[in-house]
PDB file of N, CA and C in Angstrom:
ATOM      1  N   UNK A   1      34.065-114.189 106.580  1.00  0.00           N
ATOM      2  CA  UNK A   1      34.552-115.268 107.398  1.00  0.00           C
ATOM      3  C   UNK A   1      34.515-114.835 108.861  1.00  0.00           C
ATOM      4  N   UNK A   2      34.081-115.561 109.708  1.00  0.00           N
ATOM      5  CA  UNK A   2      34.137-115.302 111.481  1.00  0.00           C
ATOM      6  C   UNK A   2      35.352-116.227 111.969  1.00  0.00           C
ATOM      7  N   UNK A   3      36.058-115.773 112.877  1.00  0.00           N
ATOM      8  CA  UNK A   3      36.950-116.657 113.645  1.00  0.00           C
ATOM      9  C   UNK A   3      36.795-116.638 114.651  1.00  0.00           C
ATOM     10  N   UNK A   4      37.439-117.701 115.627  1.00  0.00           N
ATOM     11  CA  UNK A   4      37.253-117.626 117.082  1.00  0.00           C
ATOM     12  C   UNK A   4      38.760-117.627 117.642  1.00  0.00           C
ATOM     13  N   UNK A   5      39.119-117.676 118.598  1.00  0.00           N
ATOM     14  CA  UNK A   5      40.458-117.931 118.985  1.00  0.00           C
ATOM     15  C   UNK A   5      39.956-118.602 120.827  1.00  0.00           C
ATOM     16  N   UNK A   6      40.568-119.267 120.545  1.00  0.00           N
ATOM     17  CA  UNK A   6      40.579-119.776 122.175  1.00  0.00           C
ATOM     18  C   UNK A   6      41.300-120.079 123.347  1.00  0.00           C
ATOM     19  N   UNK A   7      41.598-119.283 124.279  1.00  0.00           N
ATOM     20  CA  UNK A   7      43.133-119.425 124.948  1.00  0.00           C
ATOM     21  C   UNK A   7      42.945-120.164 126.028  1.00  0.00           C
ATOM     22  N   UNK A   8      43.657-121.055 126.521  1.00  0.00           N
ATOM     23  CA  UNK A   8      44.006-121.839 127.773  1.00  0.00           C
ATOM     24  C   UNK A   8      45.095-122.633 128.202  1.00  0.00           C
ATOM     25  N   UNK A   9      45.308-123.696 129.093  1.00  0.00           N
ATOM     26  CA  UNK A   9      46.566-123.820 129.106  1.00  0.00           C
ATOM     27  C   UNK A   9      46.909-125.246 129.069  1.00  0.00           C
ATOM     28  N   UNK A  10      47.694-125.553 128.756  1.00  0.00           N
ATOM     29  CA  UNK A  10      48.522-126.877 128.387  1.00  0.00           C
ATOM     30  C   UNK A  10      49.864-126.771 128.413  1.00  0.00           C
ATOM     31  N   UNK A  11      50.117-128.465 128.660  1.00  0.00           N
ATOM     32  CA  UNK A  11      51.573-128.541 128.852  1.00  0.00           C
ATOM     33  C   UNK A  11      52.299-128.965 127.599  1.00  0.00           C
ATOM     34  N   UNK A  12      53.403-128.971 127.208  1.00  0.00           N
ATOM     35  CA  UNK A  12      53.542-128.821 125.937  1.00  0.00           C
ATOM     36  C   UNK A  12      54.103-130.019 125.369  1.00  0.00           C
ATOM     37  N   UNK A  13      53.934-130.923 126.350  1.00  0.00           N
ATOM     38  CA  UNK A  13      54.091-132.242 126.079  1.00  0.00           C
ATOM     39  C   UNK A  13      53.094-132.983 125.978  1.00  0.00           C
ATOM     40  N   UNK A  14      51.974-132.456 125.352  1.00  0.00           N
ATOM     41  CA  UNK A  14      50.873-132.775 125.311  1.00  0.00           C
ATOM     42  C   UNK A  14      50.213-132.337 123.862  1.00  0.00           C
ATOM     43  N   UNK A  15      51.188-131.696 123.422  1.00  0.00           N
ATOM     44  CA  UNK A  15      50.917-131.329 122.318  1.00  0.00           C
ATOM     45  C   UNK A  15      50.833-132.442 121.307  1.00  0.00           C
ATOM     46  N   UNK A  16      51.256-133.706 120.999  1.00  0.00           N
ATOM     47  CA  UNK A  16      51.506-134.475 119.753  1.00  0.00           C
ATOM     48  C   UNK A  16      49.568-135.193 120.509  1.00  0.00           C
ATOM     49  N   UNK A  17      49.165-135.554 121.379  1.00  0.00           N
ATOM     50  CA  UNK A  17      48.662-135.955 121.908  1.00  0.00           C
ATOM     51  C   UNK A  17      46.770-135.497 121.786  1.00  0.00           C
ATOM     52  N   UNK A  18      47.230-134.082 121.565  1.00  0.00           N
ATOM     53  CA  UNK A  18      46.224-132.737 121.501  1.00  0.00           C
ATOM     54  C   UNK A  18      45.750-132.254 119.902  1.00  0.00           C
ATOM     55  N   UNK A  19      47.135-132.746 119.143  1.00  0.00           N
ATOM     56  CA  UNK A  19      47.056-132.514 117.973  1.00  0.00           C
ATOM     57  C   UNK A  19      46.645-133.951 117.260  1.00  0.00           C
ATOM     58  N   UNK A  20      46.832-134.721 117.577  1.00  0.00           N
ATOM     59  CA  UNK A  20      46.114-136.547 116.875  1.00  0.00           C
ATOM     60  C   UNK A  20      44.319-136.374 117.429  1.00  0.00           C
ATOM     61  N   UNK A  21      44.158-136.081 118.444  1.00  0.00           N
ATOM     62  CA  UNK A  21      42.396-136.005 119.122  1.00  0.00           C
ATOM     63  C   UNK A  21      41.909-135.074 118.034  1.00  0.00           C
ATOM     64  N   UNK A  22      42.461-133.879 117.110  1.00  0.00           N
ATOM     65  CA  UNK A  22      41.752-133.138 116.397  1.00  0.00           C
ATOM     66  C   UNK A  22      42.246-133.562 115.199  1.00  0.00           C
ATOM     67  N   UNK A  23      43.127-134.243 114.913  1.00  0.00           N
ATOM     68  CA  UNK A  23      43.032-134.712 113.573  1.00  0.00           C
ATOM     69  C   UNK A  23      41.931-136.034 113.233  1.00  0.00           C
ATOM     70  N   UNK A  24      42.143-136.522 114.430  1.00  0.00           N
ATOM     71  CA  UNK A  24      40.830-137.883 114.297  1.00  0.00           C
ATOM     72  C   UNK A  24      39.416-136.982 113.986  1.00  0.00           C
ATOM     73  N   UNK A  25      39.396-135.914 114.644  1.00  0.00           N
ATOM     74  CA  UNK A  25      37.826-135.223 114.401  1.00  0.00           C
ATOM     75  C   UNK A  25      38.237-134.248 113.352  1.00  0.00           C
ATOM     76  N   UNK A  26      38.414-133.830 112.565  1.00  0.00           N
ATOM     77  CA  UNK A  26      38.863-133.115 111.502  1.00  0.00           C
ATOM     78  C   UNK A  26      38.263-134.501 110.040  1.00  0.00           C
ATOM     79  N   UNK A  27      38.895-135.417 110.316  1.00  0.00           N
ATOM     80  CA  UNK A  27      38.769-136.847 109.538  1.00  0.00           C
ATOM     81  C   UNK A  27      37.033-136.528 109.300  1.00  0.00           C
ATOM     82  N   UNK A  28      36.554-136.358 110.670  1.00  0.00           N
ATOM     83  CA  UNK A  28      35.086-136.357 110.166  1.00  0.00           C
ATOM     84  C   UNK A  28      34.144-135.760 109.555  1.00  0.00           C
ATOM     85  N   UNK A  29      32.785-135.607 109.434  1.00  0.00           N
ATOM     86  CA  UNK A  29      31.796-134.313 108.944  1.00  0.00           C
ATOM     87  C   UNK A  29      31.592-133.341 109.646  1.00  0.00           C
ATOM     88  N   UNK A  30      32.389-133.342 110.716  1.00  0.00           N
ATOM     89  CA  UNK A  30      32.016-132.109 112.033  1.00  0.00           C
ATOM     90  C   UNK A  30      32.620-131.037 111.726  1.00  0.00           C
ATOM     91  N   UNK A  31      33.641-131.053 110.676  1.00  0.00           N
ATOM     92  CA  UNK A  31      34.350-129.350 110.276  1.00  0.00           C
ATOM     93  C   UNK A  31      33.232-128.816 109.853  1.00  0.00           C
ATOM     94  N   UNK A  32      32.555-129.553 108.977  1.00  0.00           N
ATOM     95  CA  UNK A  32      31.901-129.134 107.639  1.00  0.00           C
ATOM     96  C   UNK A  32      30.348-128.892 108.705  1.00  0.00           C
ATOM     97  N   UNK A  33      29.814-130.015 109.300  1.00  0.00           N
ATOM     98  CA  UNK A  33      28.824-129.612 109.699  1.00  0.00           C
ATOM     99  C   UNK A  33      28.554-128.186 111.077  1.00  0.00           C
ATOM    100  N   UNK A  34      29.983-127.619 111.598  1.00  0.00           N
ATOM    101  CA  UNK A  34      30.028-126.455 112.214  1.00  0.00           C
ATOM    102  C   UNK A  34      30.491-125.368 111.435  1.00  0.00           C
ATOM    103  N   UNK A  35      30.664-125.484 110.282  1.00  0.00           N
ATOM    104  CA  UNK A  35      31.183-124.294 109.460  1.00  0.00           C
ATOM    105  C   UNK A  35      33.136-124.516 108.743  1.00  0.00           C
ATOM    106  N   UNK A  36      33.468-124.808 110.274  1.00  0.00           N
ATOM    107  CA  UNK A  36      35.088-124.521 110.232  1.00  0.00           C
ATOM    108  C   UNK A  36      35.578-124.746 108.334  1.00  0.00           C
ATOM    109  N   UNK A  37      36.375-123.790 108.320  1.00  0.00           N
ATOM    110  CA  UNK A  37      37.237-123.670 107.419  1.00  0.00           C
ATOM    111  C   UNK A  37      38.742-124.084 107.395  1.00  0.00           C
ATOM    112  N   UNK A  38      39.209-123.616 108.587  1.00  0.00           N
ATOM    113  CA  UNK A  38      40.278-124.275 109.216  1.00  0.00           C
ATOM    114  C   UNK A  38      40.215-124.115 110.200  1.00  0.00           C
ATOM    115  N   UNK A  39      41.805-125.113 110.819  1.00  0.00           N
ATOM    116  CA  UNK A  39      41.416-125.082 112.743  1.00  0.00           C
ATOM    117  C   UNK A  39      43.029-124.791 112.865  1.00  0.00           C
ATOM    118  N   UNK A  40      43.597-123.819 113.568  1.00  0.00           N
ATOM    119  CA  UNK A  40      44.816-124.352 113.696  1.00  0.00           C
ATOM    120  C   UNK A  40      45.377-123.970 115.313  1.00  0.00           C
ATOM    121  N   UNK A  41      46.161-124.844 115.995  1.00  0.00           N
ATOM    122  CA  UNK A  41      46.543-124.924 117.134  1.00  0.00           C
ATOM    123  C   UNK A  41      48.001-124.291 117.288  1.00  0.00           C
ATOM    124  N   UNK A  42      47.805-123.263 118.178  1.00  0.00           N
ATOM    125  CA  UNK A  42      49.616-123.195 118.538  1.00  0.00           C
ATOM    126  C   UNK A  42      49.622-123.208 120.207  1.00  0.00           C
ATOM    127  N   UNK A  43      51.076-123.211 120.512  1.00  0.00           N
ATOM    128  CA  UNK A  43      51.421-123.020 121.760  1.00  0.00           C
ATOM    129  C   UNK A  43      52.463-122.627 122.153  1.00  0.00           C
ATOM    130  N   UNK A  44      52.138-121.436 123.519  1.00  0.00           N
ATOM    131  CA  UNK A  44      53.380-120.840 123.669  1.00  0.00           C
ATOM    132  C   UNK A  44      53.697-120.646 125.153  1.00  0.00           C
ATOM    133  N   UNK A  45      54.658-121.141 125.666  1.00  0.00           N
ATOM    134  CA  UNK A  45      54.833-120.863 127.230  1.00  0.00           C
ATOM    135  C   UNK A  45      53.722-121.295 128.426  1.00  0.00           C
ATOM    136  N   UNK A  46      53.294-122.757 127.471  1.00  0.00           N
ATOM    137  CA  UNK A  46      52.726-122.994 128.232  1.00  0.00           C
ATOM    138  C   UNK A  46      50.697-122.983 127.879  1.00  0.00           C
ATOM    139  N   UNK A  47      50.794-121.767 127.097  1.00  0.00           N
ATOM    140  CA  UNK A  47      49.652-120.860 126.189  1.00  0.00           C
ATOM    141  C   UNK A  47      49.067-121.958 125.443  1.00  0.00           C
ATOM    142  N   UNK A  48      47.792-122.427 125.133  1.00  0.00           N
ATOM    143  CA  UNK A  48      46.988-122.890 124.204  1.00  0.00           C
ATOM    144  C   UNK A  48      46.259-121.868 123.241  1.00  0.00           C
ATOM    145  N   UNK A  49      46.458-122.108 122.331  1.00  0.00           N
ATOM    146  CA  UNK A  49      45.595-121.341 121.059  1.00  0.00           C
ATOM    147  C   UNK A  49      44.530-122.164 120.005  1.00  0.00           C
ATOM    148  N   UNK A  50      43.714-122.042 120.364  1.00  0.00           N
ATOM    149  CA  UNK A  50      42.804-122.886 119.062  1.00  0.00           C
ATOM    150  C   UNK A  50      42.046-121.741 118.129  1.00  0.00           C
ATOM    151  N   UNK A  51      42.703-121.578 116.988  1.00  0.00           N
ATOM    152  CA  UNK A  51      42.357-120.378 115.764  1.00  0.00           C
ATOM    153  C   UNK A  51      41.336-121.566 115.446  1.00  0.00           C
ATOM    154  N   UNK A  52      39.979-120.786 115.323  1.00  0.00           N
ATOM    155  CA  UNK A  52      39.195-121.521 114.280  1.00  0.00           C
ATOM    156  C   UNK A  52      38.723-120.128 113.287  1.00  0.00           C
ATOM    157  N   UNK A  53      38.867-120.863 111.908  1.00  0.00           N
ATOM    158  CA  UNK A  53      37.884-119.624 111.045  1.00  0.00           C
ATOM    159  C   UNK A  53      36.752-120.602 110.193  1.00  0.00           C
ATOM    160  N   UNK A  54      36.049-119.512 109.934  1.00  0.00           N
ATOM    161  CA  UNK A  54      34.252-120.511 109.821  1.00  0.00           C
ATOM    162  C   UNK A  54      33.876-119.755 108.546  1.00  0.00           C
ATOM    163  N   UNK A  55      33.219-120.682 107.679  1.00  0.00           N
ATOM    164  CA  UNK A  55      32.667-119.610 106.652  1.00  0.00           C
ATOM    165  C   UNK A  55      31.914-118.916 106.850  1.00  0.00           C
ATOM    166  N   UNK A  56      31.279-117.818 106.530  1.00  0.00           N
ATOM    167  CA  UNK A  56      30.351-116.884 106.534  1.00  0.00           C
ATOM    168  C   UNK A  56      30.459-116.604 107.837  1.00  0.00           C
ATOM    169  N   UNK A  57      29.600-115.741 108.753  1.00  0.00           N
ATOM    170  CA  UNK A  57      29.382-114.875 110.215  1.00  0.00           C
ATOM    171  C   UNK A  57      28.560-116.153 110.760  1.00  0.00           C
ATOM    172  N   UNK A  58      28.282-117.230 110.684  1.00  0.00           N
ATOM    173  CA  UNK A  58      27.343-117.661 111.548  1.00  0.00           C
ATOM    174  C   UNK A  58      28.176-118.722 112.554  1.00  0.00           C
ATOM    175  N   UNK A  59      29.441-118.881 112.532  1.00  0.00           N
ATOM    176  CA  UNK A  59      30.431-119.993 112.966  1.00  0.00           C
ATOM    177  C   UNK A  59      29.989-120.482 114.570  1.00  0.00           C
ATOM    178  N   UNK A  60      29.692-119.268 115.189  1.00  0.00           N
ATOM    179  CA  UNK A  60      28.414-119.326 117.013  1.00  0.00           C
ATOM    180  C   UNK A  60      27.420-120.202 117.022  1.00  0.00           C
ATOM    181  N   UNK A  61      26.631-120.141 115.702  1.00  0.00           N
ATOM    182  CA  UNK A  61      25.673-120.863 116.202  1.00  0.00           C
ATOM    183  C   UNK A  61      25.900-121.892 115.476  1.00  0.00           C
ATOM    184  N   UNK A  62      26.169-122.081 114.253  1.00  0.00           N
ATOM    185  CA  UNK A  62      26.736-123.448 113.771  1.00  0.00           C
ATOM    186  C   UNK A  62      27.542-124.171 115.330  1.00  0.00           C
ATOM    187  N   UNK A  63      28.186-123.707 115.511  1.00  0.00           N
ATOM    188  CA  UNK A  63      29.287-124.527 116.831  1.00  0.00           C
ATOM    189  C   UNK A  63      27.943-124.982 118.165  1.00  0.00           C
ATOM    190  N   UNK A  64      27.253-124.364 118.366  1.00  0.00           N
ATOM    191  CA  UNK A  64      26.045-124.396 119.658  1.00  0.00           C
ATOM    192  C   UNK A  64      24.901-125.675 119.108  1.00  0.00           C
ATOM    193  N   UNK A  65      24.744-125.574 117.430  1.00  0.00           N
ATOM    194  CA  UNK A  65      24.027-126.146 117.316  1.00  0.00           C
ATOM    195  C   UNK A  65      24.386-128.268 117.103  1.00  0.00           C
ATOM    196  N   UNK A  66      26.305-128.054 117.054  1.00  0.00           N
ATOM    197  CA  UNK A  66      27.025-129.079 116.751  1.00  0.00           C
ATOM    198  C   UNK A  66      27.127-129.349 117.675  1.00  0.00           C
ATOM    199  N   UNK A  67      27.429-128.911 119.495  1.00  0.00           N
ATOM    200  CA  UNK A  67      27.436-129.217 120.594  1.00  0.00           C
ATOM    201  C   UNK A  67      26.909-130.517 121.361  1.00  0.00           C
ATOM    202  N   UNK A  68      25.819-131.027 120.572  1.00  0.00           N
ATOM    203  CA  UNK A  68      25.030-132.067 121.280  1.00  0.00           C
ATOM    204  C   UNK A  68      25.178-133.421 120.438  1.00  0.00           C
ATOM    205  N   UNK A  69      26.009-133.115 119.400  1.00  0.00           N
ATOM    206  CA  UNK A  69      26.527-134.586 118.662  1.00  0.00           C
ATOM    207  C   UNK A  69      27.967-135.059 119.716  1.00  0.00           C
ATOM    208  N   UNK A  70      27.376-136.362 119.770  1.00  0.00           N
ATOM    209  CA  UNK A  70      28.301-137.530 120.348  1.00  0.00           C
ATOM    210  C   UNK A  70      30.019-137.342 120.042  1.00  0.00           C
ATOM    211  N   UNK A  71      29.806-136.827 118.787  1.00  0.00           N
ATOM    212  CA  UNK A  71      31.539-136.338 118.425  1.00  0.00           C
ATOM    213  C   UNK A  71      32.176-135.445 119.140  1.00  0.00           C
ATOM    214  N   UNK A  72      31.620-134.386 119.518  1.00  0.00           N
ATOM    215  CA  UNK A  72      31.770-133.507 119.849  1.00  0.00           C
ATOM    216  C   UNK A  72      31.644-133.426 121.304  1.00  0.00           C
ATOM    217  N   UNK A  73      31.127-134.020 121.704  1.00  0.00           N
ATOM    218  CA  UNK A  73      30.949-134.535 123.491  1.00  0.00           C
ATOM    219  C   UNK A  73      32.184-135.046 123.799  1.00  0.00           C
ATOM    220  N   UNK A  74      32.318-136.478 122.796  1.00  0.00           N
ATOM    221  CA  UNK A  74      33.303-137.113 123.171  1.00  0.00           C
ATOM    222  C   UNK A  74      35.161-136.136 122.753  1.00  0.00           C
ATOM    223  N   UNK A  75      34.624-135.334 121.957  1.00  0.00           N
ATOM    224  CA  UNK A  75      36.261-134.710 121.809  1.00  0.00           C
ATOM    225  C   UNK A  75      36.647-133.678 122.818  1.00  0.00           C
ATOM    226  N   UNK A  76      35.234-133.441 123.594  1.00  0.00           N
ATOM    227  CA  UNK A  76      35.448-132.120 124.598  1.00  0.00           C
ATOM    228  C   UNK A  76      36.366-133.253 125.873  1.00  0.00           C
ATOM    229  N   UNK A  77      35.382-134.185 125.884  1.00  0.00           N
ATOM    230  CA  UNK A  77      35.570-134.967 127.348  1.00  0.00           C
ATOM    231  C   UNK A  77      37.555-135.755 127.070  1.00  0.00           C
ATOM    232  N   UNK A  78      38.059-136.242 125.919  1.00  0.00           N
ATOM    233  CA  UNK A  78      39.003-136.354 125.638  1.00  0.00           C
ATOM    234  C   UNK A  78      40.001-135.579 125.757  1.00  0.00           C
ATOM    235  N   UNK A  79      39.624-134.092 125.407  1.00  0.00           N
ATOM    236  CA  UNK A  79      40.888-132.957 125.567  1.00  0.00           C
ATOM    237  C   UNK A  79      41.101-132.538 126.807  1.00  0.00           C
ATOM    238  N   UNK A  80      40.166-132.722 128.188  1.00  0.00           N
ATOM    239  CA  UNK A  80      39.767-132.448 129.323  1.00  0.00           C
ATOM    240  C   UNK A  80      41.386-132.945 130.125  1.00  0.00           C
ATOM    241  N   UNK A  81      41.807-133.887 130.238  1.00  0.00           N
ATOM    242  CA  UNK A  81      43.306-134.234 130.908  1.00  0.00           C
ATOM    243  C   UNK A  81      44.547-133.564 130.561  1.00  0.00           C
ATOM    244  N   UNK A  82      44.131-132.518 129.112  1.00  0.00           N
ATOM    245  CA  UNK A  82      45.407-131.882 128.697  1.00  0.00           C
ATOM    246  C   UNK A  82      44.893-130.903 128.653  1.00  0.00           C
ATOM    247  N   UNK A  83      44.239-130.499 128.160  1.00  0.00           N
ATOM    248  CA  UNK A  83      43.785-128.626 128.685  1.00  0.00           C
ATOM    249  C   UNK A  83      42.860-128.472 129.462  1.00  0.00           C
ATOM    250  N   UNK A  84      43.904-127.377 130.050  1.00  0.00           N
ATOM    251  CA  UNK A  84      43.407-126.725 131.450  1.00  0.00           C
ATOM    252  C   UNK A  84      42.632-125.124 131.252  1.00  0.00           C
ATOM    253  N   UNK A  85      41.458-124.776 131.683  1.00  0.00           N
ATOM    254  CA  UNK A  85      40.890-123.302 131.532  1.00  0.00           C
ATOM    255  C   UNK A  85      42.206-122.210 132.207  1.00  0.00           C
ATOM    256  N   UNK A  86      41.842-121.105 131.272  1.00  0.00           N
ATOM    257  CA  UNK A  86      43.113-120.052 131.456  1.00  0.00           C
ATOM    258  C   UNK A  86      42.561-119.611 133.206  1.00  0.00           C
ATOM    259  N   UNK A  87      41.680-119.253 133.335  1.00  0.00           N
ATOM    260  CA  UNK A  87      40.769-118.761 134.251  1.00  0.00           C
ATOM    261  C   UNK A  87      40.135-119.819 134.955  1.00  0.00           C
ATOM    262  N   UNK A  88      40.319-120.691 135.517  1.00  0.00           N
ATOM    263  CA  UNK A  88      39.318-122.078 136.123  1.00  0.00           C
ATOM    264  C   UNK A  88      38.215-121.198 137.064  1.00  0.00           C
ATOM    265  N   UNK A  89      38.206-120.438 137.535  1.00  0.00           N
ATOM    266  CA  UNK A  89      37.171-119.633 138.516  1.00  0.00           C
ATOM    267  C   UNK A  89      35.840-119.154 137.814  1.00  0.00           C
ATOM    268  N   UNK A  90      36.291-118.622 136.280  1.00  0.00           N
ATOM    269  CA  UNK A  90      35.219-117.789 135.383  1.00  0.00           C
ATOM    270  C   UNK A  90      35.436-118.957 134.396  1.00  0.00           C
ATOM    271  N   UNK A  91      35.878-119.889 134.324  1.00  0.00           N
ATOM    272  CA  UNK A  91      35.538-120.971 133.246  1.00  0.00           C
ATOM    273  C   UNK A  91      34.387-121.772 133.303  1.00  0.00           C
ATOM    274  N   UNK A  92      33.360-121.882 132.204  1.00  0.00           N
ATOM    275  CA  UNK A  92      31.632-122.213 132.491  1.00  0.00           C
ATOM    276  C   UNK A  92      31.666-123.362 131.393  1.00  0.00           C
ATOM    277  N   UNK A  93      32.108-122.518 129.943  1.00  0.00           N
ATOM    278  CA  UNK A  93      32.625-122.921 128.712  1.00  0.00           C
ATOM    279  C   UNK A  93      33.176-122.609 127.878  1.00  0.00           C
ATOM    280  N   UNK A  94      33.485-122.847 126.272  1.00  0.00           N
ATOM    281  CA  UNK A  94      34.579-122.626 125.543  1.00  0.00           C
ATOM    282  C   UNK A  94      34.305-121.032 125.470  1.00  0.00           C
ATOM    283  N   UNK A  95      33.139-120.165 125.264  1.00  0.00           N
ATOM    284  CA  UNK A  95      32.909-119.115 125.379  1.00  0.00           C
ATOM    285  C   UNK A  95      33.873-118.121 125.902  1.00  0.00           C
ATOM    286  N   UNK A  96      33.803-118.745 127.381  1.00  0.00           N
ATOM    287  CA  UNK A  96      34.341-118.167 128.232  1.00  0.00           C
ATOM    288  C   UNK A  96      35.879-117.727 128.083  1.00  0.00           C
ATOM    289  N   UNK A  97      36.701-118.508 127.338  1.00  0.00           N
ATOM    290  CA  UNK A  97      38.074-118.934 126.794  1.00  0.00           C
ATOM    291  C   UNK A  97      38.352-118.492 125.363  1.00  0.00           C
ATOM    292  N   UNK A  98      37.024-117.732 124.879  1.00  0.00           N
ATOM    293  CA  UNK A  98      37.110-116.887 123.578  1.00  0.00           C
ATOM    294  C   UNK A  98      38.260-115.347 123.567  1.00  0.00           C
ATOM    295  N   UNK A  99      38.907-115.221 123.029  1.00  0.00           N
ATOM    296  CA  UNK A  99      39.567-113.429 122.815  1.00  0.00           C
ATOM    297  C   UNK A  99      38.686-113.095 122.063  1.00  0.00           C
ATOM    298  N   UNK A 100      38.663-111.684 122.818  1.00  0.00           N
ATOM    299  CA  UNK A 100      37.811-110.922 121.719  1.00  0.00           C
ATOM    300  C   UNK A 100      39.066-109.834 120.928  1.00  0.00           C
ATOM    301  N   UNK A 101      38.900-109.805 119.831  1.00  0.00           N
ATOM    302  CA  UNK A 101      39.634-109.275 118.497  1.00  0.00           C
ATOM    303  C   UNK A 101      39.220-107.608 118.549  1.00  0.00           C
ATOM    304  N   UNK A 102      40.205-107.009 118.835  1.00  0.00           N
ATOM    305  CA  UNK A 102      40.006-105.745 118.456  1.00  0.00           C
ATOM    306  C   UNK A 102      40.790-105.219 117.873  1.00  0.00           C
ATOM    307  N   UNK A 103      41.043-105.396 116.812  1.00  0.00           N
ATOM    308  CA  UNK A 103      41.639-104.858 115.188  1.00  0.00           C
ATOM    309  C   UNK A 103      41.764-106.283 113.888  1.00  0.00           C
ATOM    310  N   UNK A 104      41.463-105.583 113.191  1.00  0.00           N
ATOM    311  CA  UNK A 104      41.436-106.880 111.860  1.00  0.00           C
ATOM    312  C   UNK A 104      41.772-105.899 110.739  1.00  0.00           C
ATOM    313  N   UNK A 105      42.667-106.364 109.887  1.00  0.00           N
ATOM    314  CA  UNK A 105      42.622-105.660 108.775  1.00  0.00           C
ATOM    315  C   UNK A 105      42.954-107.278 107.847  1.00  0.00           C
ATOM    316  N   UNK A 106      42.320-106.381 106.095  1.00  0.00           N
ATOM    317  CA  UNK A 106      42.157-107.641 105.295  1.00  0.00           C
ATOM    318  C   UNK A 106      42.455-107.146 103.975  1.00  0.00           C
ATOM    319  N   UNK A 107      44.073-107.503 103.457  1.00  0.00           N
ATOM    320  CA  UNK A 107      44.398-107.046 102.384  1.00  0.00           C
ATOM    321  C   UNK A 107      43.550-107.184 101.484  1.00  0.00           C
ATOM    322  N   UNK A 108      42.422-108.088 101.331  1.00  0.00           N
ATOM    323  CA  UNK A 108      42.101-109.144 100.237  1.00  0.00           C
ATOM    324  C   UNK A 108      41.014-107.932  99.711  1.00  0.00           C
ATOM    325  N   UNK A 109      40.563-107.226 100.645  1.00  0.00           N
ATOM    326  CA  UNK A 109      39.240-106.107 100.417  1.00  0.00           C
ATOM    327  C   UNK A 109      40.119-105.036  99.073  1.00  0.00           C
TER     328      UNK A 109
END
């Protein structure tokens, strides 16, 4: 499984608001046609978190290659009034707003 995590910022009254825009796209074939396995959102102090985990290692390019469907345009351009880039200076795209993970352990092995 690959995950992503994505940090940025929002207000937290924006949350019921943030969380209905991804349940409407969740409703659709776009989990399935980018991989996602699950998606889950938290927030803290302000903090945005979007956990995605994807089946298998390919969840990058599945997501790059889902990029240019209309769904996905329209859910970027929708979330745009409530989240804000952590970094607006080095913010290009979601990339940019990726953590990179340095430790994983996995009872399941």
């Amino acid at each position: 499984m690959h995950s992503t995590l994505i940090v940025a910022r929002m207000e937290p009254a924006h949350a019921e608001d943030v969380g209905a825009l991804f349940a409407d796209f969740d409703r659709t074939d776009m989990p399935h046609r980018m991989g996602t396995r699950r998606r889950q959102l938290f927030l803290y102090r302000g903090l945005y978190f979007h956990l995605q985990d994807f089946d298998g290692n390919d969840g990058g390019t599945r997501i790059e290659d889902a990029r240019t469907d209309p769904r996905f345009v329209r859910i970027s351009a929708d979330l745009k009034p409530f989240i804000d880039a952590y970094d607006p200076a080095t913010w290009r795209s979601p990339a940019d707003a990726m953590a990179t993970r340095f430790y994983h352990w996995d009872g399941s092995a």
